[in-house]
Protein backbone atom coordinates (compact mmCIF):
# COMPACT_ATOMS: atom_id res chain seq x y z
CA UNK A 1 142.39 53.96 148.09
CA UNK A 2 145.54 56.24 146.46
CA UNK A 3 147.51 52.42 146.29
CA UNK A 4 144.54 51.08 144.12
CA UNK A 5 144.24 54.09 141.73
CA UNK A 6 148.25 53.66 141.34
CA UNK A 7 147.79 49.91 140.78
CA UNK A 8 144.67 50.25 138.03
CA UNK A 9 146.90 53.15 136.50
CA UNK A 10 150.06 50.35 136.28
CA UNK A 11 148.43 47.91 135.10
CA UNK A 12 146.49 50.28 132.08
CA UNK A 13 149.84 51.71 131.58
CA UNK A 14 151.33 48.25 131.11
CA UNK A 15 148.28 46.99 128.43
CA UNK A 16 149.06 49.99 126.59
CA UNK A 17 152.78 49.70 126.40
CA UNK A 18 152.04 45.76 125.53
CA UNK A 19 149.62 46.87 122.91
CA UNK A 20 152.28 49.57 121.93
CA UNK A 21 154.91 46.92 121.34
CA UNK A 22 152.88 44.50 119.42
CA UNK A 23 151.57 47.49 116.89
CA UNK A 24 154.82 48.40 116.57
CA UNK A 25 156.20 44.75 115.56
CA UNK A 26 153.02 44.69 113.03
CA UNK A 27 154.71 47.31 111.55
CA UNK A 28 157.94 46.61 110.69
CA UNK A 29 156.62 42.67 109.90
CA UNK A 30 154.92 44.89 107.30
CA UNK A 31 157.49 47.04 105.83
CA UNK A 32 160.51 44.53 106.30
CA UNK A 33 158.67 42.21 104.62
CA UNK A 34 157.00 43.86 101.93
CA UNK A 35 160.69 45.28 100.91
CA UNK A 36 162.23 41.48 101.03
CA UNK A 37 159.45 40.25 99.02
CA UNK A 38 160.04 42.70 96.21
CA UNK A 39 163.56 42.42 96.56
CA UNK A 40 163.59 38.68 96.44
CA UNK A 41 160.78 38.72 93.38
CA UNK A 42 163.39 40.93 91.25
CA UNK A 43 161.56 44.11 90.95
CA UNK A 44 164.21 46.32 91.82
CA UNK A 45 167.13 44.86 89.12
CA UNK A 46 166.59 43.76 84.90
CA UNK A 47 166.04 39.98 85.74
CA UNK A 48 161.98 39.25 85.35
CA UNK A 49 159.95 39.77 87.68
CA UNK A 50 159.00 36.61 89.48
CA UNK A 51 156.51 36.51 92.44
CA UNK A 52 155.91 32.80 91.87
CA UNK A 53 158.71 31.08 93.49
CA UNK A 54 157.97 29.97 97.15
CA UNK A 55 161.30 31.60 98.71
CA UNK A 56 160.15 34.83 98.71
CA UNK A 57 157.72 34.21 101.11
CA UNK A 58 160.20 32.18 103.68
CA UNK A 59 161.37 34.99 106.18
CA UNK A 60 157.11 36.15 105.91
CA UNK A 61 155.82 32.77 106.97
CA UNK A 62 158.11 31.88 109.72
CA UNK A 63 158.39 35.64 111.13
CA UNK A 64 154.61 35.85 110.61
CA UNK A 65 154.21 32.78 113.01
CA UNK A 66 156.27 34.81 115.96
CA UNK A 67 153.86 37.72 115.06
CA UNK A 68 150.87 35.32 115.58
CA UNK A 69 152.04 33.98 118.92
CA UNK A 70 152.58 37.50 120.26
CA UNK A 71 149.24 38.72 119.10
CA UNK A 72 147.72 35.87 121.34
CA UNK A 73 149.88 36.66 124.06
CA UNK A 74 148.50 40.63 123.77
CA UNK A 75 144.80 40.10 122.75
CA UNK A 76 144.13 36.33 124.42
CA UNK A 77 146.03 35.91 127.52
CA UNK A 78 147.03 39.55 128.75
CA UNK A 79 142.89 39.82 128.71
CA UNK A 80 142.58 36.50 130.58
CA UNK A 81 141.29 37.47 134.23
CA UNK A 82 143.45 35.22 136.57
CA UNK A 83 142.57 36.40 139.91
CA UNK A 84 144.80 34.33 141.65
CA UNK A 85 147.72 36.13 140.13
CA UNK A 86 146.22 39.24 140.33
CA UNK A 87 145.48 38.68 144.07
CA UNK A 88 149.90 37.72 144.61
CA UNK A 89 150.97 40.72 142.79
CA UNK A 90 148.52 42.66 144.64
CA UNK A 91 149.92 41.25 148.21
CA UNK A 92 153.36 41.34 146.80
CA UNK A 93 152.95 45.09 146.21
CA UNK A 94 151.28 46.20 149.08
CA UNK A 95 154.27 43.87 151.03
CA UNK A 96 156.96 46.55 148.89
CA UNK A 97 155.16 49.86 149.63
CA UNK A 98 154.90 48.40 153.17
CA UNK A 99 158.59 47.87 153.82
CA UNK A 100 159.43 50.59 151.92
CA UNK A 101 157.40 52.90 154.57
């Protein structure tokens, strides 16, 4: 009974450090971004001011599709219930605390 109150408390303390990690790469997609777009776009020198031009938007799109893959890793398959693997890591666990004892 203790083992499986230890084993829900891993698992909720691994979602929440997953969900941790992807908040914080929202983040600083966010600011990193926001700060090479206005860069790029000339806001912060005397040339115009040009938001037009597709290359500001490069290191956005293609970081933004590594953002989109990790937020269905987090929300899609962390959530998926696979109870074959949860059943091996279960077995595999108890087989650790086992030898360990």
């Amino acid at each position: 009974m203790e083992s499986e109150k230890s084993l829900g408390y891993l698992r909720a303390k691994k979602k929440v450090e997953t969900l941790k990690g992807f908040y914080s790469h929202l983040v600083v997609y966010v600011l990193v971004n926001t700060a090479l777009i206005l860069v790029s776009a000339n806001v912060f020198n005397d040339k115009p001011i040009d938001f037009s031009h597709w290359s500001n938007y490069l290191t956005a799109f293609f970081w933004g599709i590594g953002l989109v893959s990790h937020a269905i890793y987090v929300f899609f398959v962390m959530n998926v219930e696979n109870n074959f693997l949860k059943r091996w890591e279960e077995k595999k666990i108890r087989e650790i605390l086992e030898e360990d004892n």
